[in-house]
PDB file of N, CA and C in Angstrom:
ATOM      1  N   UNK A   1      10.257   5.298-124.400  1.00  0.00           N
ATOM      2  CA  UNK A   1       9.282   4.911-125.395  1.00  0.00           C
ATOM      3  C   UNK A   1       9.253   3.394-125.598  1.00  0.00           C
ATOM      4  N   UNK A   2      10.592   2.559-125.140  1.00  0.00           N
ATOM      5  CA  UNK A   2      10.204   1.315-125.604  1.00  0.00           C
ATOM      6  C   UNK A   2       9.423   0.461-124.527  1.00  0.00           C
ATOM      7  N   UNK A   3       8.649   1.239-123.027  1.00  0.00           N
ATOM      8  CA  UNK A   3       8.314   0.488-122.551  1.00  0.00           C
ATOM      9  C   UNK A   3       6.955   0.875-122.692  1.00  0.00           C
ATOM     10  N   UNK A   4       6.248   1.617-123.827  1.00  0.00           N
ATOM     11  CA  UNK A   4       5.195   2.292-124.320  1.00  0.00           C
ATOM     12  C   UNK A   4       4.179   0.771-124.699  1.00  0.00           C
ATOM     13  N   UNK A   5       3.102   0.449-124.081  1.00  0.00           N
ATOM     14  CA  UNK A   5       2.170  -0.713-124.251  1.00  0.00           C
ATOM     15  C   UNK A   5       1.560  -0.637-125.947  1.00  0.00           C
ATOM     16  N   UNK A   6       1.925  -1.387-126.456  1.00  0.00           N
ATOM     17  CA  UNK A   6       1.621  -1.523-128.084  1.00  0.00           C
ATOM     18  C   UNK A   6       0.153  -1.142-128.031  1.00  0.00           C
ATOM     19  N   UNK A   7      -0.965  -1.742-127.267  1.00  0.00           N
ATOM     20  CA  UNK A   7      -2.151  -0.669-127.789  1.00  0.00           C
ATOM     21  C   UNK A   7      -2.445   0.421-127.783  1.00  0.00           C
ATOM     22  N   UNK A   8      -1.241   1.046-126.939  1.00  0.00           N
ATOM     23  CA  UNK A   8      -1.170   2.896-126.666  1.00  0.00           C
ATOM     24  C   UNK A   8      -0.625   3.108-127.985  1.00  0.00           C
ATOM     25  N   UNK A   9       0.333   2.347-128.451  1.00  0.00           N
ATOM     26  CA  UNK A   9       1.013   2.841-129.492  1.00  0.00           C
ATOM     27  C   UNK A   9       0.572   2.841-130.737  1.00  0.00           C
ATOM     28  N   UNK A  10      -0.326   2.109-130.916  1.00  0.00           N
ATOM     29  CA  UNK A  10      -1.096   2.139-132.047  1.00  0.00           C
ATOM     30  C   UNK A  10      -2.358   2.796-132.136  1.00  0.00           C
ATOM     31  N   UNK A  11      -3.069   3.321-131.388  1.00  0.00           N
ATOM     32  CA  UNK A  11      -3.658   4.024-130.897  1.00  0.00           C
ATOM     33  C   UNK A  11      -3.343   5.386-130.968  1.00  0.00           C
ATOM     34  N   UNK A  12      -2.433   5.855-130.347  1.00  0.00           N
ATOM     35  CA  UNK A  12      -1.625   7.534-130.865  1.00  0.00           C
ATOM     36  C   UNK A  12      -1.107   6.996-132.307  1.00  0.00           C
ATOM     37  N   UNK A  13      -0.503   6.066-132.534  1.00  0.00           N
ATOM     38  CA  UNK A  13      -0.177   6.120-134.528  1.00  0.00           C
ATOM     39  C   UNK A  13      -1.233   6.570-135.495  1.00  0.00           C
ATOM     40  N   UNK A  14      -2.556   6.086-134.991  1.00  0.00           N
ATOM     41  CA  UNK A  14      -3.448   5.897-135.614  1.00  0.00           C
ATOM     42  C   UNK A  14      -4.057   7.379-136.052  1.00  0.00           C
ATOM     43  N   UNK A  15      -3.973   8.546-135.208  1.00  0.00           N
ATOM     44  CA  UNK A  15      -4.314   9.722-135.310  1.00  0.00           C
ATOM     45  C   UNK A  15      -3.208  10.739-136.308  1.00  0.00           C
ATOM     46  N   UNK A  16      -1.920   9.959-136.602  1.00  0.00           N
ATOM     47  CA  UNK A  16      -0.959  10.544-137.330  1.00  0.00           C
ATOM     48  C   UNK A  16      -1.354  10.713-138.777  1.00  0.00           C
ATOM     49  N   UNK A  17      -0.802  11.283-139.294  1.00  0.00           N
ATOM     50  CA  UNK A  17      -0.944  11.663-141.203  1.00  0.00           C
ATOM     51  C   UNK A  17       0.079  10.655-142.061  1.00  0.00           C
ATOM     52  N   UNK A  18       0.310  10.544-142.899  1.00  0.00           N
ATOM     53  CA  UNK A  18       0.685   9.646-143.691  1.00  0.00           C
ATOM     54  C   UNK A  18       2.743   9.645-143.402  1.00  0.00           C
ATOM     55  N   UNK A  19       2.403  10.953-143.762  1.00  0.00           N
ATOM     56  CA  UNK A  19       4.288  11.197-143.511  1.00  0.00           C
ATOM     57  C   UNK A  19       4.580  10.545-141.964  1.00  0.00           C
ATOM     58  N   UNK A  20       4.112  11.574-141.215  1.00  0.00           N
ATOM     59  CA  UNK A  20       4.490  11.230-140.263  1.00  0.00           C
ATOM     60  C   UNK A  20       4.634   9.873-139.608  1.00  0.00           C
ATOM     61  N   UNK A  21       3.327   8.707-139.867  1.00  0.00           N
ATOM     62  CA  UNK A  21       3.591   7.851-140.138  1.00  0.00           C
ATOM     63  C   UNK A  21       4.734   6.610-140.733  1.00  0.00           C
ATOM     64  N   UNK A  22       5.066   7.280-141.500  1.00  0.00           N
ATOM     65  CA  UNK A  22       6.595   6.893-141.934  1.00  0.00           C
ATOM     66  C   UNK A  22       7.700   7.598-141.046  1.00  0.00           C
ATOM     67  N   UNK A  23       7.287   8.419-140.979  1.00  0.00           N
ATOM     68  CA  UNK A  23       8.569   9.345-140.043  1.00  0.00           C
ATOM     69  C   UNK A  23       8.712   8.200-139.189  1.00  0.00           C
ATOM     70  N   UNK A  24       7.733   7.770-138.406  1.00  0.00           N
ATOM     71  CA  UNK A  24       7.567   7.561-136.701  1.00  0.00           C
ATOM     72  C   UNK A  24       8.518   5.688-137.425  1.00  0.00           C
ATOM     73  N   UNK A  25       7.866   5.309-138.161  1.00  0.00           N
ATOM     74  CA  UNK A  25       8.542   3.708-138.530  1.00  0.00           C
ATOM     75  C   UNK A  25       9.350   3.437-138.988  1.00  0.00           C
ATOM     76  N   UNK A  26      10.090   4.993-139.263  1.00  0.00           N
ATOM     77  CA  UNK A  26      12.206   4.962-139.165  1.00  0.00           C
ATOM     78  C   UNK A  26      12.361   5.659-138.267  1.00  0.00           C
ATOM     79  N   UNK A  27      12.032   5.741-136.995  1.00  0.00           N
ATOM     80  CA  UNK A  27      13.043   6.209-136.098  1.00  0.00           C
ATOM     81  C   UNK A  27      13.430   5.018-134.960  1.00  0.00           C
ATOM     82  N   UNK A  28      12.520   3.907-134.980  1.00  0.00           N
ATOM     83  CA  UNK A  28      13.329   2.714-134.524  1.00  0.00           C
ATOM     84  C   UNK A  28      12.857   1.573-135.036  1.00  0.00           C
ATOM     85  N   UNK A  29      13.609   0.090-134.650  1.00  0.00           N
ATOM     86  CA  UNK A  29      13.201  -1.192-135.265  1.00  0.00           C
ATOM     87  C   UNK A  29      11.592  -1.513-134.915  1.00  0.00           C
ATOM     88  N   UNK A  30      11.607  -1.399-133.361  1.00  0.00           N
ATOM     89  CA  UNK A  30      10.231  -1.630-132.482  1.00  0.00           C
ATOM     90  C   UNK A  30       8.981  -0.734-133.488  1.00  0.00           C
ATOM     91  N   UNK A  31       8.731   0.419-133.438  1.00  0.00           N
ATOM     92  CA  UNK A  31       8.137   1.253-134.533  1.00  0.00           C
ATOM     93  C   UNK A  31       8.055   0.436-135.451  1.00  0.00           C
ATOM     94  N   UNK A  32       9.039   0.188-136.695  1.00  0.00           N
ATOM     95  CA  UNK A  32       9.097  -0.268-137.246  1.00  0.00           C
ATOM     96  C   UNK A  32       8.197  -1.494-137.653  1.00  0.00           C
ATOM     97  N   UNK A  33       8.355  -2.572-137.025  1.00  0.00           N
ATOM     98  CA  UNK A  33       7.591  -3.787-136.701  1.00  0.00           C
ATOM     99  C   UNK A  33       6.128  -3.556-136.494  1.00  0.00           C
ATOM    100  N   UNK A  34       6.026  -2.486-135.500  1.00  0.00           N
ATOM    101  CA  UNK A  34       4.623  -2.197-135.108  1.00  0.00           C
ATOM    102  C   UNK A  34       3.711  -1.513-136.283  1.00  0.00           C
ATOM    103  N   UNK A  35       4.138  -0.366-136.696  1.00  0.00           N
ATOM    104  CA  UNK A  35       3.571   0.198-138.103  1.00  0.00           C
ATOM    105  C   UNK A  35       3.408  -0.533-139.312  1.00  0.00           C
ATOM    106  N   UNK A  36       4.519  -1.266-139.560  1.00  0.00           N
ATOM    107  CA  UNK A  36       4.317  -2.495-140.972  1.00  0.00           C
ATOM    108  C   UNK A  36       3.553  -3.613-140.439  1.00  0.00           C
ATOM    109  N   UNK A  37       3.592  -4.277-139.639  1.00  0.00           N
ATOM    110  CA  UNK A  37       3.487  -5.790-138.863  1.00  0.00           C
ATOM    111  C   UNK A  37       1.717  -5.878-139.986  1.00  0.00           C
ATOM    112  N   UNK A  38       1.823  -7.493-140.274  1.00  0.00           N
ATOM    113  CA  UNK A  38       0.908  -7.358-140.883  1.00  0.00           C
ATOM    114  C   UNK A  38      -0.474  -7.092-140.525  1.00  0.00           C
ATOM    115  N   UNK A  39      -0.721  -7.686-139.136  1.00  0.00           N
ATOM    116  CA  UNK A  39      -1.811  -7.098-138.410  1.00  0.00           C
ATOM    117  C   UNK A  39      -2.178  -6.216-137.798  1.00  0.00           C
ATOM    118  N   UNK A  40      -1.641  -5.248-138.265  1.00  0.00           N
ATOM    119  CA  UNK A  40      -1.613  -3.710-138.094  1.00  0.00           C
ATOM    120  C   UNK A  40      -2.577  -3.456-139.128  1.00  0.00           C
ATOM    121  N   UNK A  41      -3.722  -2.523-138.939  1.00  0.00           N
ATOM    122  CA  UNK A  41      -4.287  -1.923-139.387  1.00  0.00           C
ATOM    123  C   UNK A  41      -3.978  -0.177-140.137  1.00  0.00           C
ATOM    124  N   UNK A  42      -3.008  -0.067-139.385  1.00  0.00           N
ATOM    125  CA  UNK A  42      -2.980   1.819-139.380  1.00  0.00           C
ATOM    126  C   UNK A  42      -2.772   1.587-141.118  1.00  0.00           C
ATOM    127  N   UNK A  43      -2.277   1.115-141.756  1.00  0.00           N
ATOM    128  CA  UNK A  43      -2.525   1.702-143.206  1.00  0.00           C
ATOM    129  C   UNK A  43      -3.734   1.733-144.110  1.00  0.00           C
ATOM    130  N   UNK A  44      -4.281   0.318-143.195  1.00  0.00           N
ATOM    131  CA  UNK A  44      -5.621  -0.159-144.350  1.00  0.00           C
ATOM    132  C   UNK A  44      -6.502   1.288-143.709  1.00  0.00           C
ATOM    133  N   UNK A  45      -6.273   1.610-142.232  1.00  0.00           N
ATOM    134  CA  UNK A  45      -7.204   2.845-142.037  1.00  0.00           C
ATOM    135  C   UNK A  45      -7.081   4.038-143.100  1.00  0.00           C
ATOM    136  N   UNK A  46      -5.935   4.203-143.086  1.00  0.00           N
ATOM    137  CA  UNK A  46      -5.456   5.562-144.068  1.00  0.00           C
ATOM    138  C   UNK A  46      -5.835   5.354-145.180  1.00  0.00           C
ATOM    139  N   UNK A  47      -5.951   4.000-145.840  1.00  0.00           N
ATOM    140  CA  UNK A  47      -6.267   3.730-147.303  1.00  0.00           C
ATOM    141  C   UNK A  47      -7.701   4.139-147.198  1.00  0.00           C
ATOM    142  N   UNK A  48      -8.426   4.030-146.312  1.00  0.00           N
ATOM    143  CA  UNK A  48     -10.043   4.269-146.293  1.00  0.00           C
ATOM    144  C   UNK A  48     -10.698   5.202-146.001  1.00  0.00           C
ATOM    145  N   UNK A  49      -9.159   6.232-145.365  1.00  0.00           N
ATOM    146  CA  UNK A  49      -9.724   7.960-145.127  1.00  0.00           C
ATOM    147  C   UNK A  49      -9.719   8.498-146.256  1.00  0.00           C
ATOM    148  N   UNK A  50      -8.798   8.359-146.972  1.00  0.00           N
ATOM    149  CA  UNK A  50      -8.103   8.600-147.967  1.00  0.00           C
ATOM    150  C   UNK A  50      -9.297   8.851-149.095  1.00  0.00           C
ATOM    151  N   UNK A  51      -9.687   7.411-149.501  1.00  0.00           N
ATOM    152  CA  UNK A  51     -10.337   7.145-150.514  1.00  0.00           C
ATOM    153  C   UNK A  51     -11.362   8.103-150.024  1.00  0.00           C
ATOM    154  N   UNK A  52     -11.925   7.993-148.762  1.00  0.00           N
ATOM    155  CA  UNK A  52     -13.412   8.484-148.587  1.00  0.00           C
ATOM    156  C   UNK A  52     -13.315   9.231-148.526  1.00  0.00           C
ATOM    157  N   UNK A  53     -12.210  10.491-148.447  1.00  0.00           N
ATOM    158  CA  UNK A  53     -12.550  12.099-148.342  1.00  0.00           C
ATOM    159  C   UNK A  53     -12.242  12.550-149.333  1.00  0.00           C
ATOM    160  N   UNK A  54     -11.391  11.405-150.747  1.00  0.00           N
ATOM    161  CA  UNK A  54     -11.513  11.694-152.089  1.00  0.00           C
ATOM    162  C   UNK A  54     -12.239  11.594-152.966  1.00  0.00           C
ATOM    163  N   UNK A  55     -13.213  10.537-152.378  1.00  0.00           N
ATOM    164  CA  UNK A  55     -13.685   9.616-153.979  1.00  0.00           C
ATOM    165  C   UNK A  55     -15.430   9.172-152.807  1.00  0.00           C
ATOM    166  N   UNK A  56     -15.550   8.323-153.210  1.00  0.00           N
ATOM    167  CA  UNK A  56     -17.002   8.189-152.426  1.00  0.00           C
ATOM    168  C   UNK A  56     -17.128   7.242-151.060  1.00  0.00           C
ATOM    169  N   UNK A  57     -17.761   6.622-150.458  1.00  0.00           N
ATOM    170  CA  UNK A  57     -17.578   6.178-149.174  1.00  0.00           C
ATOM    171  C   UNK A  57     -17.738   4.989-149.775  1.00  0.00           C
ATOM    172  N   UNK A  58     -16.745   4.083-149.322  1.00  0.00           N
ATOM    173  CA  UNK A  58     -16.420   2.523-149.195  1.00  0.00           C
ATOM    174  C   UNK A  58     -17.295   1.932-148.007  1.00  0.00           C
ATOM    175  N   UNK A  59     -17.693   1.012-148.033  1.00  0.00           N
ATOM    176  CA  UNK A  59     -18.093  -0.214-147.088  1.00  0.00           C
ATOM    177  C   UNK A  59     -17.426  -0.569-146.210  1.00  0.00           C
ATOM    178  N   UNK A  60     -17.069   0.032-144.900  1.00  0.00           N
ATOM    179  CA  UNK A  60     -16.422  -0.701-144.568  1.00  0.00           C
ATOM    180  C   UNK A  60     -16.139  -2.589-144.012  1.00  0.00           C
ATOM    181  N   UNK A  61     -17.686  -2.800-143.909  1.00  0.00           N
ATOM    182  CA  UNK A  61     -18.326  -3.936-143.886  1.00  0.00           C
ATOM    183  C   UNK A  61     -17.483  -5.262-144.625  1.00  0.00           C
ATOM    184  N   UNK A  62     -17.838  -4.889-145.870  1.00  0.00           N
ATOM    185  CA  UNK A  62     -17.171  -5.175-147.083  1.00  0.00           C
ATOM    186  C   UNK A  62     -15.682  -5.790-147.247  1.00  0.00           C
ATOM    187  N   UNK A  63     -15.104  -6.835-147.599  1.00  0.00           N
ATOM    188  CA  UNK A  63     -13.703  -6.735-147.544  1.00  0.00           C
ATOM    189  C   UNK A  63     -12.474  -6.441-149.175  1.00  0.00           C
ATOM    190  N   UNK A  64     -12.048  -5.634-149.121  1.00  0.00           N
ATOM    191  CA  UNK A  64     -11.230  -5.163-150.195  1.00  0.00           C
ATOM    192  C   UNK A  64     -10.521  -6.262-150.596  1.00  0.00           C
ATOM    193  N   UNK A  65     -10.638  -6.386-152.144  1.00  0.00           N
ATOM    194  CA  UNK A  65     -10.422  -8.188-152.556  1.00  0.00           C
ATOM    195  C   UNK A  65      -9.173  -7.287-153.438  1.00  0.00           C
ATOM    196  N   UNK A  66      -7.724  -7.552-153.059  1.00  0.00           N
ATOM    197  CA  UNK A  66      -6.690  -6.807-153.601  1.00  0.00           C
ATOM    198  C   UNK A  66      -5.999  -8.155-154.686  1.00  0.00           C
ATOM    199  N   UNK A  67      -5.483  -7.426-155.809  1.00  0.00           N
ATOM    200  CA  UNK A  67      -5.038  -8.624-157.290  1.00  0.00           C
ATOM    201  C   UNK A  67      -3.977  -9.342-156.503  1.00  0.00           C
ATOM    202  N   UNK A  68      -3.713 -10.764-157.217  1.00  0.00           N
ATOM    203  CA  UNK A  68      -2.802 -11.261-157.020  1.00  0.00           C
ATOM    204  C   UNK A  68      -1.223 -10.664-157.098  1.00  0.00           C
ATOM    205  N   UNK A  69      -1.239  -9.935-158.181  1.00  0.00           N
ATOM    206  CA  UNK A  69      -0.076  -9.466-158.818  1.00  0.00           C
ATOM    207  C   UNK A  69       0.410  -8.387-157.583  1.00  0.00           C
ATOM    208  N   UNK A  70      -0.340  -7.470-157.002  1.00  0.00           N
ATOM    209  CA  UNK A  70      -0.220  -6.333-155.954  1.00  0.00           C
ATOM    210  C   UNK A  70      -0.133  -7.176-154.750  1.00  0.00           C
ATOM    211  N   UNK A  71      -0.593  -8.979-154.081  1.00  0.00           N
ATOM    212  CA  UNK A  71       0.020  -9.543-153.373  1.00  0.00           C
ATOM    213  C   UNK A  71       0.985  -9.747-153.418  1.00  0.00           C
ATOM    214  N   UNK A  72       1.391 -10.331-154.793  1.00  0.00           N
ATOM    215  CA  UNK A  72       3.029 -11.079-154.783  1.00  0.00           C
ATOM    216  C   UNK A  72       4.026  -9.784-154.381  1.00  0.00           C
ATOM    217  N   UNK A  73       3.765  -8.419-155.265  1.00  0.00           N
ATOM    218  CA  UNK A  73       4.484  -7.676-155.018  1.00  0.00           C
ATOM    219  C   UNK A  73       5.045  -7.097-153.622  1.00  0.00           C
ATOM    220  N   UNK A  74       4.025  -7.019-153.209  1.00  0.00           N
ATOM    221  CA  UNK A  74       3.536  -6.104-151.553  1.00  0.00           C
ATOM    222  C   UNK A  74       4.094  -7.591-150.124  1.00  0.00           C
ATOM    223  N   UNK A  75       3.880  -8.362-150.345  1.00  0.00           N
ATOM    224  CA  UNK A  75       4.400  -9.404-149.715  1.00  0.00           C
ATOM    225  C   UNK A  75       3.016  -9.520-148.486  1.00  0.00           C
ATOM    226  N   UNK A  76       2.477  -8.272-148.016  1.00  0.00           N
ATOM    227  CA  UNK A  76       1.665  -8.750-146.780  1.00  0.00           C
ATOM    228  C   UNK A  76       0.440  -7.412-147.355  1.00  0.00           C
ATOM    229  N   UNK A  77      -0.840  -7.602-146.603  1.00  0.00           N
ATOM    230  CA  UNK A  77      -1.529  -6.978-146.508  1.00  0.00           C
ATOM    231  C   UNK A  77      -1.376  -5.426-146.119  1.00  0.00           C
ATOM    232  N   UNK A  78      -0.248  -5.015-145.193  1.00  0.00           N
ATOM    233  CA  UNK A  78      -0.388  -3.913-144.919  1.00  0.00           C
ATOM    234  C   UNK A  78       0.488  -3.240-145.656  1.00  0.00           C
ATOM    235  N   UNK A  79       1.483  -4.059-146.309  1.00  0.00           N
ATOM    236  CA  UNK A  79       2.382  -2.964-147.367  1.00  0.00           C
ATOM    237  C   UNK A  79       1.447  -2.634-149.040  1.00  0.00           C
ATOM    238  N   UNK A  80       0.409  -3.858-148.912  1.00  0.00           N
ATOM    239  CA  UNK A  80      -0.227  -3.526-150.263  1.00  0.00           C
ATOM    240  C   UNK A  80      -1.473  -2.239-149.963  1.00  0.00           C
ATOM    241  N   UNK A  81      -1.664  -1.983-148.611  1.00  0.00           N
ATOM    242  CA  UNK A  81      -2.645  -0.710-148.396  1.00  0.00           C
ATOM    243  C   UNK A  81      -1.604   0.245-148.013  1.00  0.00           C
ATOM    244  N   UNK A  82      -0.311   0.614-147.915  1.00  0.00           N
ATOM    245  CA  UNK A  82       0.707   1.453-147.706  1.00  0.00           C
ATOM    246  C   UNK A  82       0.647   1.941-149.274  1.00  0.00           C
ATOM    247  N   UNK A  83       1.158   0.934-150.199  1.00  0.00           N
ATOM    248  CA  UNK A  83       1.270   1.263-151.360  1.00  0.00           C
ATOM    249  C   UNK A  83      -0.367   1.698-151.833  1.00  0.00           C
ATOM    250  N   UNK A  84      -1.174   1.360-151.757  1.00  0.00           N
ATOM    251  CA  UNK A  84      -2.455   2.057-152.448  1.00  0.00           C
ATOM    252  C   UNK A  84      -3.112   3.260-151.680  1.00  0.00           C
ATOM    253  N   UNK A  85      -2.592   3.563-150.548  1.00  0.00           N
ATOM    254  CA  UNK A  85      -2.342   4.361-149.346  1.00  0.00           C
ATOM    255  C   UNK A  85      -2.587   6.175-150.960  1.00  0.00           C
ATOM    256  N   UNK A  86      -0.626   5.764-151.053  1.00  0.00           N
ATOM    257  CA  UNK A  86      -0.077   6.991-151.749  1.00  0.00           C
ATOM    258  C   UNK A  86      -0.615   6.484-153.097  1.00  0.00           C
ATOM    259  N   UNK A  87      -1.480   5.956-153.559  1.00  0.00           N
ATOM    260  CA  UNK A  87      -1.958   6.360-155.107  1.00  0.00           C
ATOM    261  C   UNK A  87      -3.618   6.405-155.259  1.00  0.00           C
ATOM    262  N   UNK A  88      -4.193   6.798-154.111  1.00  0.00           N
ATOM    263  CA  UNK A  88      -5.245   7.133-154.168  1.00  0.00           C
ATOM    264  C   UNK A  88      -5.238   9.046-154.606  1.00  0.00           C
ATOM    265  N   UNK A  89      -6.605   8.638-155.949  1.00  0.00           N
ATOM    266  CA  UNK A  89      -6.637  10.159-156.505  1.00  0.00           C
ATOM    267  C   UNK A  89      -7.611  10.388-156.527  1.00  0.00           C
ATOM    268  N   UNK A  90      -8.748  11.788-156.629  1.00  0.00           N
ATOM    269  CA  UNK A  90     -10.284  12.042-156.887  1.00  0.00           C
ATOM    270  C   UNK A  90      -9.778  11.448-158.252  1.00  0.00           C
ATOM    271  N   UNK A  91     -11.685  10.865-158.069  1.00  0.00           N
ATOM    272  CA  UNK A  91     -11.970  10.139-159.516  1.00  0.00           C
ATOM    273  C   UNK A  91     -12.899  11.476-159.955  1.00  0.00           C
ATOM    274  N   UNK A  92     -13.147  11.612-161.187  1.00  0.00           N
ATOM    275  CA  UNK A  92     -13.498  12.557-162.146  1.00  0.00           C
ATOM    276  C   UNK A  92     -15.391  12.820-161.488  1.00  0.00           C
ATOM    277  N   UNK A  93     -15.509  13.453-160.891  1.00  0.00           N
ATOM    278  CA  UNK A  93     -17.108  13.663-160.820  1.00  0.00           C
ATOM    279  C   UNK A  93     -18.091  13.984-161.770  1.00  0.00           C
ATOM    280  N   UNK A  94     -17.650  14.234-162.539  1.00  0.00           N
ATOM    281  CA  UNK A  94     -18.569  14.646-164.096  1.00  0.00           C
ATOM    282  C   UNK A  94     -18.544  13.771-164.846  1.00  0.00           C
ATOM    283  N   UNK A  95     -19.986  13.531-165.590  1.00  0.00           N
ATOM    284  CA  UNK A  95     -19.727  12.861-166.871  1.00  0.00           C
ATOM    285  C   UNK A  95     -20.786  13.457-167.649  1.00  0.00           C
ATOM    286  N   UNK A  96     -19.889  13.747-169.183  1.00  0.00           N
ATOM    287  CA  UNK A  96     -20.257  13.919-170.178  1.00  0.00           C
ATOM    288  C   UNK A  96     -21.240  13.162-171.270  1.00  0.00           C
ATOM    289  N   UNK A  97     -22.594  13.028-170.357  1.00  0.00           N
ATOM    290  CA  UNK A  97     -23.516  12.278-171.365  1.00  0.00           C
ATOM    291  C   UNK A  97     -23.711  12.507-173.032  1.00  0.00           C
ATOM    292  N   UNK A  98     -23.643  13.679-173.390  1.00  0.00           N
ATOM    293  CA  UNK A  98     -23.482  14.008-174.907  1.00  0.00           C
ATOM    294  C   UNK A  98     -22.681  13.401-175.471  1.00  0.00           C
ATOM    295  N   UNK A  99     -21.351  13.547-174.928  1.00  0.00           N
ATOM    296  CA  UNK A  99     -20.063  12.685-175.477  1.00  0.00           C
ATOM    297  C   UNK A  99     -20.225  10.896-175.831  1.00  0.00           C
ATOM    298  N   UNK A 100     -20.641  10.795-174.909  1.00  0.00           N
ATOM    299  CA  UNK A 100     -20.759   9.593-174.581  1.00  0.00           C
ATOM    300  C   UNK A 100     -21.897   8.997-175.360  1.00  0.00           C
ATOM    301  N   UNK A 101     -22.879   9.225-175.815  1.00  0.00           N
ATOM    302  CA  UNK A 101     -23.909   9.162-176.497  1.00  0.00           C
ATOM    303  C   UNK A 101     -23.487   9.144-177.725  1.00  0.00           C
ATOM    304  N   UNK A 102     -22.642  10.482-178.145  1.00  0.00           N
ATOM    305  CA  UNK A 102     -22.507  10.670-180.099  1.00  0.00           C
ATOM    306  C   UNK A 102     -21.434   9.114-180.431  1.00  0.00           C
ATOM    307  N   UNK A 103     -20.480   9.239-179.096  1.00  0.00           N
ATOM    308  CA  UNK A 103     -19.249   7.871-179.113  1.00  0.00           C
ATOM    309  C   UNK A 103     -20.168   6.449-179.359  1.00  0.00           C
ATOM    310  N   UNK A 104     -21.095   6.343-178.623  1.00  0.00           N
ATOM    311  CA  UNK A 104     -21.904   5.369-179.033  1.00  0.00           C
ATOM    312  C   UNK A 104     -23.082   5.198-180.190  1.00  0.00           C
ATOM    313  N   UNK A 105     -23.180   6.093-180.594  1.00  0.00           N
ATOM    314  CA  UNK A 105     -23.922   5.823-181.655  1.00  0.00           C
ATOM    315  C   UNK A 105     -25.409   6.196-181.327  1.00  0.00           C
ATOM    316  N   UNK A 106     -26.144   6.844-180.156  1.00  0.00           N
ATOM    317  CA  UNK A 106     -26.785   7.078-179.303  1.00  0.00           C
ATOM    318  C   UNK A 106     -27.646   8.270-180.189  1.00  0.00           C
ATOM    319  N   UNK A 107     -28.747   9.010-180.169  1.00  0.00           N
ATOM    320  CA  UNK A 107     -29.396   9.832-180.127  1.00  0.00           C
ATOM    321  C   UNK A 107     -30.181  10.266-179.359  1.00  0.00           C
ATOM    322  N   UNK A 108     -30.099  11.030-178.406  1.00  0.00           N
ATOM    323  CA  UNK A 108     -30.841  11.397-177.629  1.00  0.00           C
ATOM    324  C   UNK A 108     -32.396  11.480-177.694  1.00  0.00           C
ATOM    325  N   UNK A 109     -33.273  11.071-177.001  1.00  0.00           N
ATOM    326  CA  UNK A 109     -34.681  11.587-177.696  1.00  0.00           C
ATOM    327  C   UNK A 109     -35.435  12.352-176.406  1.00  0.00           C
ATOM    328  N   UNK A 110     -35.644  13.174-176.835  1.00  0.00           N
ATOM    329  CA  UNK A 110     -36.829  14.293-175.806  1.00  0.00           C
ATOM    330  C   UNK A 110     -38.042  13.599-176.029  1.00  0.00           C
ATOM    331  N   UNK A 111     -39.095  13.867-174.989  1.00  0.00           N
ATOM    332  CA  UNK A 111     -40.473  13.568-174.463  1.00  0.00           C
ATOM    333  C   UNK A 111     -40.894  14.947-174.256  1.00  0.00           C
TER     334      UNK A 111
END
């Protein structure tokens, strides 16, 4: 495996699930490097399956403008989409216009 050409290897990573993913980037240093390395993509991908088969479709166009505070923490780009990786949740699809209306002070008016 270590004479495995890094675009093969990222390439088969890329089709893996989240665990496994981690599985595969403790079972050696090389892995390792390759799965975190900051120009590695495989997490920001997962962050964007993720979201989109939870929540609604992102841009990919677009570039994800992440807080300072989740830089300092995360140290590189791909550990701060590792970490937002595992805390992506469905966002609530319903909303309660009545509620929301009496909370505001709102009256509805029919036509």
């Amino acid at each position: 495996m270590q004479h495995l050409p890094t675009d093969a290897f990222l390439h088969v990573a890329g089709y893996l699930g989240v665990r496994d993913l981690k599985a595969i980037s403790m079972t050696c240093h090389s892995f390792s490097k390759l799965v975190h390395h900051d120009e590695s993509t495989l997490w920001k991908d997962h962050f964007y399956r993720r979201w989109n088969r939870f929540n609604f479709a992102l841009d990919l166009s677009l570039p994800c403008v992440m807080s300072e505070l989740l830089r300092q923490q995360c140290h590189t780009d791909s550990a701060s989409y590792r970490f937002l990786t595992h805390l992506v949740q469905r966002l609530p699809a319903y909303a309660d216009v009545d509620h929301t209306h009496t909370k505001a002070g709102h009256v509805p008016q029919h036509r």
